[in-house]
PDB file of N, CA and C in Angstrom:
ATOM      1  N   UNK A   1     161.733 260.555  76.406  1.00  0.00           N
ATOM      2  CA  UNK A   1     162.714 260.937  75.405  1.00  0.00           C
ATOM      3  C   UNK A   1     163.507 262.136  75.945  1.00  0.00           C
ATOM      4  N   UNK A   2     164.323 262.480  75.919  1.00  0.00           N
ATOM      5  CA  UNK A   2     165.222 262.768  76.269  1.00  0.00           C
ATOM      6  C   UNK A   2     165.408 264.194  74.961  1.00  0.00           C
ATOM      7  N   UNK A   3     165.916 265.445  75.935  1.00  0.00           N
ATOM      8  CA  UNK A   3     165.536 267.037  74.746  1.00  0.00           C
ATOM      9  C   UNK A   3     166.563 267.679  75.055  1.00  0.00           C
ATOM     10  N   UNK A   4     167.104 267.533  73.571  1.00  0.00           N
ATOM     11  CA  UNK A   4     169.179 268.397  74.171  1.00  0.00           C
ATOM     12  C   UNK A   4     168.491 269.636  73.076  1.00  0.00           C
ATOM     13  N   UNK A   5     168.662 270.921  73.866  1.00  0.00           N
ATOM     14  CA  UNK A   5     168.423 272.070  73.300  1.00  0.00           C
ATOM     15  C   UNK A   5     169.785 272.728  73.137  1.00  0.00           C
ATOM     16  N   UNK A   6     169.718 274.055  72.725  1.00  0.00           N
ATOM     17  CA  UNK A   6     170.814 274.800  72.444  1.00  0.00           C
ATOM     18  C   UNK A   6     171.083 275.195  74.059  1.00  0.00           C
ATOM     19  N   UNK A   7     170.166 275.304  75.107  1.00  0.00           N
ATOM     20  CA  UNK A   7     170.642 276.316  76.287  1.00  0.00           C
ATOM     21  C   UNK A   7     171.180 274.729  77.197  1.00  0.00           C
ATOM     22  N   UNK A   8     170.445 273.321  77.116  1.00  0.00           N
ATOM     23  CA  UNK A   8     171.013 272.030  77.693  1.00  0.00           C
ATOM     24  C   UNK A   8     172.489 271.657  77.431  1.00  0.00           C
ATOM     25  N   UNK A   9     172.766 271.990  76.004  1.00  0.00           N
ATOM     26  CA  UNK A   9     174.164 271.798  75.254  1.00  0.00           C
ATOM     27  C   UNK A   9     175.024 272.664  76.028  1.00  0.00           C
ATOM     28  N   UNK A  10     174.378 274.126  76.227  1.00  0.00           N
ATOM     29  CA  UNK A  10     175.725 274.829  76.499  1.00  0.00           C
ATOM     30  C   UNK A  10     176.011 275.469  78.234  1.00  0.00           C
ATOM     31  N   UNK A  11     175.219 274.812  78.761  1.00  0.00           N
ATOM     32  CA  UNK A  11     174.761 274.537  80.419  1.00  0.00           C
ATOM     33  C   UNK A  11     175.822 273.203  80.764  1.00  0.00           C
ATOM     34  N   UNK A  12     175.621 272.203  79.676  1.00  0.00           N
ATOM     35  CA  UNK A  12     175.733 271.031  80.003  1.00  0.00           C
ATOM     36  C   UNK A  12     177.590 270.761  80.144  1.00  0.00           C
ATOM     37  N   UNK A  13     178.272 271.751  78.313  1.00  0.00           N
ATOM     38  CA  UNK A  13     179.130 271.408  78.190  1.00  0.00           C
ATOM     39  C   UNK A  13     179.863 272.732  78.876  1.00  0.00           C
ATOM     40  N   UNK A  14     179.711 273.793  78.954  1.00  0.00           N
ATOM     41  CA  UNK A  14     180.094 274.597  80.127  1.00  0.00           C
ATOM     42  C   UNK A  14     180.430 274.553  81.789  1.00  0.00           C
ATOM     43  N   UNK A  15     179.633 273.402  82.302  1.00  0.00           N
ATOM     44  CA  UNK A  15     180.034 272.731  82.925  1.00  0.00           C
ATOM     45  C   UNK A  15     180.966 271.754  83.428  1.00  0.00           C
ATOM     46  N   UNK A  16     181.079 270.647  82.075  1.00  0.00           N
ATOM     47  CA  UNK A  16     181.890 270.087  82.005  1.00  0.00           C
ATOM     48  C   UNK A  16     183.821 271.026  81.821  1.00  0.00           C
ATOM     49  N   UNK A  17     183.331 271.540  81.217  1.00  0.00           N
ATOM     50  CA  UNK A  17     184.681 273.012  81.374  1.00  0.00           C
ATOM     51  C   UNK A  17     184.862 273.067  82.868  1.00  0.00           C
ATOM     52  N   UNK A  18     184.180 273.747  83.541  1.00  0.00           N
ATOM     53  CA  UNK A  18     184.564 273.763  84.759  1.00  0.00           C
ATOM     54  C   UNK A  18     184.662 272.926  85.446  1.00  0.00           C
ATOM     55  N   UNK A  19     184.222 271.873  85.612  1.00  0.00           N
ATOM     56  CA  UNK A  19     184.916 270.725  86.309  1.00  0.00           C
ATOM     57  C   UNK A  19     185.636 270.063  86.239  1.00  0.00           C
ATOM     58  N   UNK A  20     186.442 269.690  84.949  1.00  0.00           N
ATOM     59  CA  UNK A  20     188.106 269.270  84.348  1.00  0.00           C
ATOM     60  C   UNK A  20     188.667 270.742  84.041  1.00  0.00           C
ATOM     61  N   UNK A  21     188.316 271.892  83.801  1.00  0.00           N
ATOM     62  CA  UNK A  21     189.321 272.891  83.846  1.00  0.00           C
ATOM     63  C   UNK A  21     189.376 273.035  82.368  1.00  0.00           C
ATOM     64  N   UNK A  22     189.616 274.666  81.970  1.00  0.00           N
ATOM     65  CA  UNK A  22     189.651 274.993  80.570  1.00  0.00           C
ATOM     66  C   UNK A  22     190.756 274.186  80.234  1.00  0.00           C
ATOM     67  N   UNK A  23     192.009 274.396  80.770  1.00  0.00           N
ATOM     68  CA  UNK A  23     193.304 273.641  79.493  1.00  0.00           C
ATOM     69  C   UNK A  23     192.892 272.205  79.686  1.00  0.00           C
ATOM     70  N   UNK A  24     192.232 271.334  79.978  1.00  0.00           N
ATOM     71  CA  UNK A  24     192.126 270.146  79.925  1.00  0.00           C
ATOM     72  C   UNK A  24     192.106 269.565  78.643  1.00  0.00           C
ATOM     73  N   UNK A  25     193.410 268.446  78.343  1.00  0.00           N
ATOM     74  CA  UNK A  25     192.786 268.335  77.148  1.00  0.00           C
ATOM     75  C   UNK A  25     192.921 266.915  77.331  1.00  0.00           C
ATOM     76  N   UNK A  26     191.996 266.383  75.923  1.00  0.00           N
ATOM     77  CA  UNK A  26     191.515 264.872  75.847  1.00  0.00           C
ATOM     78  C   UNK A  26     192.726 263.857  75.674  1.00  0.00           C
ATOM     79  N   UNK A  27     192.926 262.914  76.404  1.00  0.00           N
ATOM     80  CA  UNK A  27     193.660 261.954  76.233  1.00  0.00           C
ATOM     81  C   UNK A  27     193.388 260.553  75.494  1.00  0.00           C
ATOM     82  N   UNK A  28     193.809 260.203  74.290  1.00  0.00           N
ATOM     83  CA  UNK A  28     193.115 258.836  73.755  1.00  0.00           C
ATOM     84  C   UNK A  28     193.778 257.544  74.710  1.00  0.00           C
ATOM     85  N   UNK A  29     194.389 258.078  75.333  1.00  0.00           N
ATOM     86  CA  UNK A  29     194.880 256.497  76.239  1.00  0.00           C
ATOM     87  C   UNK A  29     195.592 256.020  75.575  1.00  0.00           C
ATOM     88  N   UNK A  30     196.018 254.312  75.965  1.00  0.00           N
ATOM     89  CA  UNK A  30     196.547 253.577  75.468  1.00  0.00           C
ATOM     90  C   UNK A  30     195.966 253.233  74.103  1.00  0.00           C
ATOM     91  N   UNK A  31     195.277 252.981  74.093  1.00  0.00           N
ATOM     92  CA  UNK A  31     194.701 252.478  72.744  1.00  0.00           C
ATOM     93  C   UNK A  31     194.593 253.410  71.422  1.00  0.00           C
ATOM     94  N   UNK A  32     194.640 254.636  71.566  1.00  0.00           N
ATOM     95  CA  UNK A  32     194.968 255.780  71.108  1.00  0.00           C
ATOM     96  C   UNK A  32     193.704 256.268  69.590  1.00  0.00           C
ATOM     97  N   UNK A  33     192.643 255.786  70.800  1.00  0.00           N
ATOM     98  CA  UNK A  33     191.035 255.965  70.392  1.00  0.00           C
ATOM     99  C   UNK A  33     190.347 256.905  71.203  1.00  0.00           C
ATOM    100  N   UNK A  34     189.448 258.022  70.766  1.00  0.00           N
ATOM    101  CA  UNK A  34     188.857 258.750  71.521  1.00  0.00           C
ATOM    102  C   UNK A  34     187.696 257.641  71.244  1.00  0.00           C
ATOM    103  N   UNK A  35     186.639 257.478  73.139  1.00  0.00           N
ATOM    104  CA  UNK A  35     185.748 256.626  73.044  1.00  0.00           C
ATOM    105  C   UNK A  35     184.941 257.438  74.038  1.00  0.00           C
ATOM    106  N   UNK A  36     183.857 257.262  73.651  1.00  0.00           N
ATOM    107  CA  UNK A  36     182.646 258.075  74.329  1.00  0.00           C
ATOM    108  C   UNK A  36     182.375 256.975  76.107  1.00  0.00           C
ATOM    109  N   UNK A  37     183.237 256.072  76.035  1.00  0.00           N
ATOM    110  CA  UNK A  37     183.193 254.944  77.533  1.00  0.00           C
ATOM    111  C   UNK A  37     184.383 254.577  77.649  1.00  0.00           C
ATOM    112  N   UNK A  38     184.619 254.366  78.602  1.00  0.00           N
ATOM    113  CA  UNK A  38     186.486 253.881  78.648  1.00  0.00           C
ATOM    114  C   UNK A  38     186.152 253.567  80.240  1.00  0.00           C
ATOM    115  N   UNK A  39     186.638 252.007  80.297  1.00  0.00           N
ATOM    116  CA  UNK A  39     186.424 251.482  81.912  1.00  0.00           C
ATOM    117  C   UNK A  39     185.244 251.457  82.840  1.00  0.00           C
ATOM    118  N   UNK A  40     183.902 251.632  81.917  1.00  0.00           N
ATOM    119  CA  UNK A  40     182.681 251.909  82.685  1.00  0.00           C
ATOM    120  C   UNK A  40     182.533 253.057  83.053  1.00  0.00           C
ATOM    121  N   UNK A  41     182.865 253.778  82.324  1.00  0.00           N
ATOM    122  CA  UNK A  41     182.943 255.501  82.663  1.00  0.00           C
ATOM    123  C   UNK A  41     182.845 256.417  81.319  1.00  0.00           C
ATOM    124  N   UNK A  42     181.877 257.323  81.283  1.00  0.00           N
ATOM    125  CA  UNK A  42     181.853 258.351  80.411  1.00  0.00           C
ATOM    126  C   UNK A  42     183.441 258.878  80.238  1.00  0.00           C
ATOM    127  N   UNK A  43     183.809 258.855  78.640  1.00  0.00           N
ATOM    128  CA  UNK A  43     184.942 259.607  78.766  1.00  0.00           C
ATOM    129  C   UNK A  43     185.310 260.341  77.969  1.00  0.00           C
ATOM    130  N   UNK A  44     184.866 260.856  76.545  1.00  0.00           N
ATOM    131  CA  UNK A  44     185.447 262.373  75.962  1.00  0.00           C
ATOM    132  C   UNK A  44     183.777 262.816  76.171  1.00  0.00           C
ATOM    133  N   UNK A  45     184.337 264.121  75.906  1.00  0.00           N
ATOM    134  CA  UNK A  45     183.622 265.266  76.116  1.00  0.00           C
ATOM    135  C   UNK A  45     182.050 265.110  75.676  1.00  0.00           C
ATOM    136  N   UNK A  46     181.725 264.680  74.776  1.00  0.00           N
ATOM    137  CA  UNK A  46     180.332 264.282  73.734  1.00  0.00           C
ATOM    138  C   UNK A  46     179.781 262.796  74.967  1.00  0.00           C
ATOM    139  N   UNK A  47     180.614 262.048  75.309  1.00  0.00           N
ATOM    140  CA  UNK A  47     180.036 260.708  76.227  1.00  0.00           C
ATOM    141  C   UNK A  47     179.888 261.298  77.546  1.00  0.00           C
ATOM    142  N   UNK A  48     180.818 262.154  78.134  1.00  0.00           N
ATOM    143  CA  UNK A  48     180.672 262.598  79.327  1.00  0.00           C
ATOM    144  C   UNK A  48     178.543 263.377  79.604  1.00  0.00           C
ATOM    145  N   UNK A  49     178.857 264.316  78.530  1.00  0.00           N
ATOM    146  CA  UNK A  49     177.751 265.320  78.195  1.00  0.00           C
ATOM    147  C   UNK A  49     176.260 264.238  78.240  1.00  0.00           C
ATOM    148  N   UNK A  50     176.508 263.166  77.461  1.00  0.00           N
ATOM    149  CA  UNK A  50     175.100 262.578  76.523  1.00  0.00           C
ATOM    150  C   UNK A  50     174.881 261.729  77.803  1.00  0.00           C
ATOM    151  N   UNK A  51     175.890 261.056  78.557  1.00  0.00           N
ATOM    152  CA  UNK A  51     175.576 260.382  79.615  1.00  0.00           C
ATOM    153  C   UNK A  51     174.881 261.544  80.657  1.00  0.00           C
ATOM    154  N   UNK A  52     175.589 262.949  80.774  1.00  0.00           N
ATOM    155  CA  UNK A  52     174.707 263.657  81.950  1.00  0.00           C
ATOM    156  C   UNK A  52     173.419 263.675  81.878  1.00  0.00           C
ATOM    157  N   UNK A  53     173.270 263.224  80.344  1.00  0.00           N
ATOM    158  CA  UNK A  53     171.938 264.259  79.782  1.00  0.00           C
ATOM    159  C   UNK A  53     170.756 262.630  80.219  1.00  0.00           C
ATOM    160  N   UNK A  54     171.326 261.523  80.417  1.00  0.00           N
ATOM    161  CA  UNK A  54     170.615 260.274  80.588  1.00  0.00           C
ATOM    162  C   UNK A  54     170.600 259.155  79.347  1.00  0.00           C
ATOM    163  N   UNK A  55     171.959 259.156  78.455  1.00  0.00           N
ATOM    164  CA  UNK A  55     171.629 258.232  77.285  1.00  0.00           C
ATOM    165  C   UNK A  55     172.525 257.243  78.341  1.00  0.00           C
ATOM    166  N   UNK A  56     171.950 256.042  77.961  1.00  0.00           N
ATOM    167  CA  UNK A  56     172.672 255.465  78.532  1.00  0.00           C
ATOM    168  C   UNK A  56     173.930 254.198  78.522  1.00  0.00           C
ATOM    169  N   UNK A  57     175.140 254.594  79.142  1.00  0.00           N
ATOM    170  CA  UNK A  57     176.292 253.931  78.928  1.00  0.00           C
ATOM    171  C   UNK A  57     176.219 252.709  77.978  1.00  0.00           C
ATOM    172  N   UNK A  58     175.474 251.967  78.179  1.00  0.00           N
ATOM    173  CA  UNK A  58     175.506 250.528  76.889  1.00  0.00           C
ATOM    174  C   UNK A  58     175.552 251.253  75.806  1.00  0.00           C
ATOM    175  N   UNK A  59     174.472 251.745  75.519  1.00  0.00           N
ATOM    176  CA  UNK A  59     174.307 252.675  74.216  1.00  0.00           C
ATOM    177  C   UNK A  59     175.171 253.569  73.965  1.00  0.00           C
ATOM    178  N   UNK A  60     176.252 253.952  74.562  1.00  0.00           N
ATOM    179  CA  UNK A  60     177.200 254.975  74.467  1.00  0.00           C
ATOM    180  C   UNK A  60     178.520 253.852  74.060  1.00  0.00           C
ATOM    181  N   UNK A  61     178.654 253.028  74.992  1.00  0.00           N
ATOM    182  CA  UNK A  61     179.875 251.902  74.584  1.00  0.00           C
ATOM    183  C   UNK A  61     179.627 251.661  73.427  1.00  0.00           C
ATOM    184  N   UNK A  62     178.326 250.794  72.999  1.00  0.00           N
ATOM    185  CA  UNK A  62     177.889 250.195  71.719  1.00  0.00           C
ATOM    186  C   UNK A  62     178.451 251.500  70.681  1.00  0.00           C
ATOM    187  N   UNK A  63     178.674 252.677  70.689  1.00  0.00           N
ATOM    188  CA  UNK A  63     178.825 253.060  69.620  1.00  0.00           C
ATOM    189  C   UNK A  63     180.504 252.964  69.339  1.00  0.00           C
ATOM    190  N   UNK A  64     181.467 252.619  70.576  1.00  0.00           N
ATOM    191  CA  UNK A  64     182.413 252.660  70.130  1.00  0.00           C
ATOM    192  C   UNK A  64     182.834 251.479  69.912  1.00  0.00           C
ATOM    193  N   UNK A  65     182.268 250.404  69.828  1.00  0.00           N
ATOM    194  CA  UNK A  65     182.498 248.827  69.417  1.00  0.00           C
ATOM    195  C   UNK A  65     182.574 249.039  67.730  1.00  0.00           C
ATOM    196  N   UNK A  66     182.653 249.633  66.990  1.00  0.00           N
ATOM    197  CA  UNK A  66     182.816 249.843  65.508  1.00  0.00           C
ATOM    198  C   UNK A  66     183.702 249.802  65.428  1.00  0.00           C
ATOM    199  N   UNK A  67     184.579 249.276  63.941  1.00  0.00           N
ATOM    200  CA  UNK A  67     185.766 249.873  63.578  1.00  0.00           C
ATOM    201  C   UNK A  67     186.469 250.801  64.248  1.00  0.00           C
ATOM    202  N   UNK A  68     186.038 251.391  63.342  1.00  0.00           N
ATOM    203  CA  UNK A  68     186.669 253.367  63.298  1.00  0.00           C
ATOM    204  C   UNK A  68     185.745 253.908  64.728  1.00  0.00           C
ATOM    205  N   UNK A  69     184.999 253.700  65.360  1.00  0.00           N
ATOM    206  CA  UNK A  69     184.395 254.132  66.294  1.00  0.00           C
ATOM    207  C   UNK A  69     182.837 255.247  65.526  1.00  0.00           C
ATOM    208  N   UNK A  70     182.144 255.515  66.650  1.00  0.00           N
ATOM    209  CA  UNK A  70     180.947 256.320  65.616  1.00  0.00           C
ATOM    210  C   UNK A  70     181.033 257.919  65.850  1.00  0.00           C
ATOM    211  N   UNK A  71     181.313 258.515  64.744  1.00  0.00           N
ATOM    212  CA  UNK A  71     181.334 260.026  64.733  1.00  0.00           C
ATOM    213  C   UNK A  71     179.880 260.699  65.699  1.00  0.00           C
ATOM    214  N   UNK A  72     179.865 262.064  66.408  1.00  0.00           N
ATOM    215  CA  UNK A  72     178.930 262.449  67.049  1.00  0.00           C
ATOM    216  C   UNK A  72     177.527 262.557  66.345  1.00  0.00           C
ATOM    217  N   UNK A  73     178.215 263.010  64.693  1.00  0.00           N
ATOM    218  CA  UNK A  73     177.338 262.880  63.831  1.00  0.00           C
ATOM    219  C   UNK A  73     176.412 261.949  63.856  1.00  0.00           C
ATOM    220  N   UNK A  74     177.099 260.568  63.434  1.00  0.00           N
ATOM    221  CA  UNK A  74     176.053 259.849  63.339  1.00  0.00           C
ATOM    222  C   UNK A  74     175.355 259.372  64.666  1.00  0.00           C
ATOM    223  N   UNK A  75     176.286 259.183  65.551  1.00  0.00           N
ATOM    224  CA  UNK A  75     175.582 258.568  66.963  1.00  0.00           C
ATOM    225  C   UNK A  75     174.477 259.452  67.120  1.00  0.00           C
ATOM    226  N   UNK A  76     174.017 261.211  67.094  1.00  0.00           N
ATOM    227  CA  UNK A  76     173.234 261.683  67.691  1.00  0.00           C
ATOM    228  C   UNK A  76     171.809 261.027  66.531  1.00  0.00           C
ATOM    229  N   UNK A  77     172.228 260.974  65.160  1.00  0.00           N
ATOM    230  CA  UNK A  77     171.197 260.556  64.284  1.00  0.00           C
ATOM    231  C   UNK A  77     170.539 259.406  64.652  1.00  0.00           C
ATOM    232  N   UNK A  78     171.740 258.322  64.899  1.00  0.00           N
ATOM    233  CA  UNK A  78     171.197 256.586  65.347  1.00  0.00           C
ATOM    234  C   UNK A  78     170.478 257.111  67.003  1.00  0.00           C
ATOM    235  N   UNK A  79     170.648 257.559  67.369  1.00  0.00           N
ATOM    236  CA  UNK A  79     169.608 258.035  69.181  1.00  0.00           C
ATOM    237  C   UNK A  79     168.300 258.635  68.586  1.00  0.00           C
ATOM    238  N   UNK A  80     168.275 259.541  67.384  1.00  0.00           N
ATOM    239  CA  UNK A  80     167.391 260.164  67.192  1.00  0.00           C
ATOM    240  C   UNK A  80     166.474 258.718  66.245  1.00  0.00           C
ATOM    241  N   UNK A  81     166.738 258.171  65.540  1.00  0.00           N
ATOM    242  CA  UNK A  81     166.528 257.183  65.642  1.00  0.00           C
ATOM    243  C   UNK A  81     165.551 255.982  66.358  1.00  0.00           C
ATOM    244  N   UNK A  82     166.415 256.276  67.052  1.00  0.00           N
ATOM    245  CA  UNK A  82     165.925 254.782  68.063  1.00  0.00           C
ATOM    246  C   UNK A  82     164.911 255.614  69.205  1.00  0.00           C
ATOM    247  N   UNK A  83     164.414 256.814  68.819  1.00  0.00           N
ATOM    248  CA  UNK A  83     163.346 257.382  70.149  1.00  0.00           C
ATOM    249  C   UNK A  83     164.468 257.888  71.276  1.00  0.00           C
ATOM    250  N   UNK A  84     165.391 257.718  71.268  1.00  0.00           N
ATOM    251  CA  UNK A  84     166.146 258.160  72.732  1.00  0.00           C
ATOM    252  C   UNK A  84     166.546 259.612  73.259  1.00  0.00           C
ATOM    253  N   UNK A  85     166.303 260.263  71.864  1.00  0.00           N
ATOM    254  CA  UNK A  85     166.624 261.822  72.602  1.00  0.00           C
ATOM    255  C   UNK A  85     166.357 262.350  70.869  1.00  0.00           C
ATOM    256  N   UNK A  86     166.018 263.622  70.822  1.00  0.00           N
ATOM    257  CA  UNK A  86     166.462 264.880  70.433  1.00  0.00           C
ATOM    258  C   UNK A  86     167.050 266.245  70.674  1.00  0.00           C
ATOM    259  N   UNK A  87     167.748 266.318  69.340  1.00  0.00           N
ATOM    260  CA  UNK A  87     168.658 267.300  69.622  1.00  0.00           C
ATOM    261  C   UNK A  87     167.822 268.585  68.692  1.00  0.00           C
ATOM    262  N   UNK A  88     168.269 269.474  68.888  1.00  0.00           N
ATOM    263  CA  UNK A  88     167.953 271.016  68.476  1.00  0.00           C
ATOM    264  C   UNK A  88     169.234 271.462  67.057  1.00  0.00           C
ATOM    265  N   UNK A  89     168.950 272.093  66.032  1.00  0.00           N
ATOM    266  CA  UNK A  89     170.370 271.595  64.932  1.00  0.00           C
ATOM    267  C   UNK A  89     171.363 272.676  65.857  1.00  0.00           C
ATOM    268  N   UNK A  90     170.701 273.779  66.369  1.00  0.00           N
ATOM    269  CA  UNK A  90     172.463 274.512  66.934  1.00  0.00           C
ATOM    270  C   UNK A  90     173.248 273.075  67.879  1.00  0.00           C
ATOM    271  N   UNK A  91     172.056 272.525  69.270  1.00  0.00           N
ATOM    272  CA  UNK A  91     172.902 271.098  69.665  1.00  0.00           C
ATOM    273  C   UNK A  91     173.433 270.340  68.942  1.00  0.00           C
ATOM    274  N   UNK A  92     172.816 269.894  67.813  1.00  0.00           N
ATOM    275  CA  UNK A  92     173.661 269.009  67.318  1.00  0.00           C
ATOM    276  C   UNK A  92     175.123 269.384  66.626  1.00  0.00           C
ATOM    277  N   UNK A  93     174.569 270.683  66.259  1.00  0.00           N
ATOM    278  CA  UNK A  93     176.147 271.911  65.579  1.00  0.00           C
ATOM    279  C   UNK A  93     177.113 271.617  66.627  1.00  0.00           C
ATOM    280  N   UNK A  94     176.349 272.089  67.656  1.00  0.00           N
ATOM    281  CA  UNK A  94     177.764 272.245  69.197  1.00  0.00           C
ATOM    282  C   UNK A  94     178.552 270.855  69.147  1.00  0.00           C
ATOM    283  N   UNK A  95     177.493 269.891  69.410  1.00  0.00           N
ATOM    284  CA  UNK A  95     178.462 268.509  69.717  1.00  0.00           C
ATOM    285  C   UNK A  95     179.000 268.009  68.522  1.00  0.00           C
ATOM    286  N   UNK A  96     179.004 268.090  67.289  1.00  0.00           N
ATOM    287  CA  UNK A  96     179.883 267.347  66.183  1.00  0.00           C
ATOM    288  C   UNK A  96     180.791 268.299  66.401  1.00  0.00           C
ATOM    289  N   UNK A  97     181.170 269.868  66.502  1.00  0.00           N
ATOM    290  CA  UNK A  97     181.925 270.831  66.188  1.00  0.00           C
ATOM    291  C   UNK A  97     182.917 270.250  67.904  1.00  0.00           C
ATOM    292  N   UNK A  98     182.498 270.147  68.915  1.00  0.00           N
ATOM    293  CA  UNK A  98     183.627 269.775  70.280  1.00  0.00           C
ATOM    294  C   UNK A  98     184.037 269.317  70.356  1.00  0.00           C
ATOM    295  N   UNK A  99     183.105 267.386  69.603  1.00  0.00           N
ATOM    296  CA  UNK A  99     183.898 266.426  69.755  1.00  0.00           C
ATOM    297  C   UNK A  99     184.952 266.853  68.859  1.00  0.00           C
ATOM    298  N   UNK A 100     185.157 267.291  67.565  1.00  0.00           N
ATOM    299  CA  UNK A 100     186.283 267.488  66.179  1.00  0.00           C
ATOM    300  C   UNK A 100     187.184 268.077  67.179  1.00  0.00           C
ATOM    301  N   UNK A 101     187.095 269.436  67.916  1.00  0.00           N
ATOM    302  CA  UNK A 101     188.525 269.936  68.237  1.00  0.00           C
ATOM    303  C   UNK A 101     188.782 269.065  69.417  1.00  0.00           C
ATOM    304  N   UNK A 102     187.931 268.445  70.019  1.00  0.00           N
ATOM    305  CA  UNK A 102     188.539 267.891  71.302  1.00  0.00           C
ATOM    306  C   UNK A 102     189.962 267.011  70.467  1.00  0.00           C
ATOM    307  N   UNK A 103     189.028 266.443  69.435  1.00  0.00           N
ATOM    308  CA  UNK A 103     190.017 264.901  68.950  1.00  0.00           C
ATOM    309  C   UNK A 103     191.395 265.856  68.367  1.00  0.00           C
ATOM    310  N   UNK A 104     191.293 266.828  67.534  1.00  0.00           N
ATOM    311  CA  UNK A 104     192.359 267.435  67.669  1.00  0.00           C
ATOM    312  C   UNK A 104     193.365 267.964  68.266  1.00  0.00           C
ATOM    313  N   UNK A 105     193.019 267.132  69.937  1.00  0.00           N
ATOM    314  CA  UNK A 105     193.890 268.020  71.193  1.00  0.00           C
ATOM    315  C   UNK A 105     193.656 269.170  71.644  1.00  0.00           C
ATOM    316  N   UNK A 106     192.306 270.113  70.965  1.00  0.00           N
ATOM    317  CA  UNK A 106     192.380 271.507  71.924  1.00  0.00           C
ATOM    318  C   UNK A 106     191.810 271.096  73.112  1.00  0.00           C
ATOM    319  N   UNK A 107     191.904 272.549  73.899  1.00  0.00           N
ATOM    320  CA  UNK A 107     191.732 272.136  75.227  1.00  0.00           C
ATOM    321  C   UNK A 107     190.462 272.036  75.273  1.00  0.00           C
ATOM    322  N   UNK A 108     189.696 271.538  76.274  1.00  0.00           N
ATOM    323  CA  UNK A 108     188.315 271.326  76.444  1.00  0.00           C
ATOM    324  C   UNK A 108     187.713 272.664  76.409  1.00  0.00           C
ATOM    325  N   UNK A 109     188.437 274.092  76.868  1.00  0.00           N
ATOM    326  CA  UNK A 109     187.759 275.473  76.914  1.00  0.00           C
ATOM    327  C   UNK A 109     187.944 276.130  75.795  1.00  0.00           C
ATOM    328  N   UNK A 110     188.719 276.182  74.808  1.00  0.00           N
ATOM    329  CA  UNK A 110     188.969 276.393  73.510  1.00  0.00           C
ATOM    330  C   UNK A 110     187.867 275.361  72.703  1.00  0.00           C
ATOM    331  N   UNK A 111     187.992 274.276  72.819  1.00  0.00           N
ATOM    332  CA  UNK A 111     186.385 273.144  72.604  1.00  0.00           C
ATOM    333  C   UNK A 111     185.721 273.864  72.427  1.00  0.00           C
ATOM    334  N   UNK A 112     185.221 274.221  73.787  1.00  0.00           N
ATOM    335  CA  UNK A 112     183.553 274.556  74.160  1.00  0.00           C
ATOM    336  C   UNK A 112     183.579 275.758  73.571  1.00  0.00           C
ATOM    337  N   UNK A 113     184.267 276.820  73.597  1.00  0.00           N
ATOM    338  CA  UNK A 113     184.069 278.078  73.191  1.00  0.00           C
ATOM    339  C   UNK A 113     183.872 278.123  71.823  1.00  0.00           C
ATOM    340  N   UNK A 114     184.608 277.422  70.933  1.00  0.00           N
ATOM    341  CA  UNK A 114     184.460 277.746  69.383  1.00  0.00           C
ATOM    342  C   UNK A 114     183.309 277.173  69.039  1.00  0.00           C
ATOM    343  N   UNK A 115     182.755 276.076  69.744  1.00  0.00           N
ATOM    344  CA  UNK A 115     181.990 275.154  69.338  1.00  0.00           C
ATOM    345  C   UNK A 115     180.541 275.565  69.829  1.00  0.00           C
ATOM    346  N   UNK A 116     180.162 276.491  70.582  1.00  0.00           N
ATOM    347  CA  UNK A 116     179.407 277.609  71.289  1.00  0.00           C
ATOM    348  C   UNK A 116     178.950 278.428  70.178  1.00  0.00           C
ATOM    349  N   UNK A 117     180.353 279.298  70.056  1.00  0.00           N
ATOM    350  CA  UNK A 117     180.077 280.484  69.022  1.00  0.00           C
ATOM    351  C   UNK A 117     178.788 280.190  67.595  1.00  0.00           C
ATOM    352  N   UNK A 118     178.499 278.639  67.388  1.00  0.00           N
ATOM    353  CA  UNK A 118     177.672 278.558  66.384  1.00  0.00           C
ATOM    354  C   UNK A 118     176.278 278.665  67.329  1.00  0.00           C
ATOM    355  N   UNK A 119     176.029 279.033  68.086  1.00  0.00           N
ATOM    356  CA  UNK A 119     174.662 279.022  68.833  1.00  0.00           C
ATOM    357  C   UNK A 119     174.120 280.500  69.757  1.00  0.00           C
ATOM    358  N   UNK A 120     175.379 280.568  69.978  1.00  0.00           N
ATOM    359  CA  UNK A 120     175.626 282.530  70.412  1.00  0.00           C
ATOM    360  C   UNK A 120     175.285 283.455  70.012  1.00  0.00           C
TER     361      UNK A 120
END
């Protein structure tokens, strides 16, 4: 099982900052859906992260085969769920609070930072 703590969350998504760069910000593509997989590839910020952490891609696609796609909210609940990981509540604070501003267009370092401050 798989253990997203408060120091994994902010190791994990601090990272991800630095390797696309603070102003990076999220692109919904063509389809003009933020999706935790896009082309066989981890792709907003919450899919990038959950894939580092070892959930794995089917299970990450499968959540965006919905309608409306699945909020971080519930996806981390349906993993917790199904045995596949736990989260810590500041982790789970961080990732519903990154994915929201990511989808709002902030930059990925404005993201991570506000979305931090609840665990700081």
């Amino acid at each position: 099982m798989i253990k997203i703590t408060d120091d994994t969350v902010r190791e994990g998504l601090t990272a991800l900052v630095k390797e696309f760069g603070e102003d990076f910000v999220y692109s919904k593509g063509l389809t003009n859906s933020c999706l935790y997989v896009r082309n066989g590839e981890p792709d907003c910020i919450v899919g990038k992260f959950l894939a580092a952490q070892g959930v794995p891609l089917e299970r990450l696609k499968a959540a965006d085969d919905s309608i409306y796609g699945t909020p971080a909210s519930e996806l981390l609940t349906q993993l917790e769920r199904e045995g596949v990981l736990t989260a810590s509540d500041g982790a789970y604070d961080v990732l519903c609070g990154v994915q929201f501003r990511q989808d709002q267009y902030h930059t990925w370092g404005v993201a991570v930072s506000e979305a931090l401050s609840n665990i700081d």
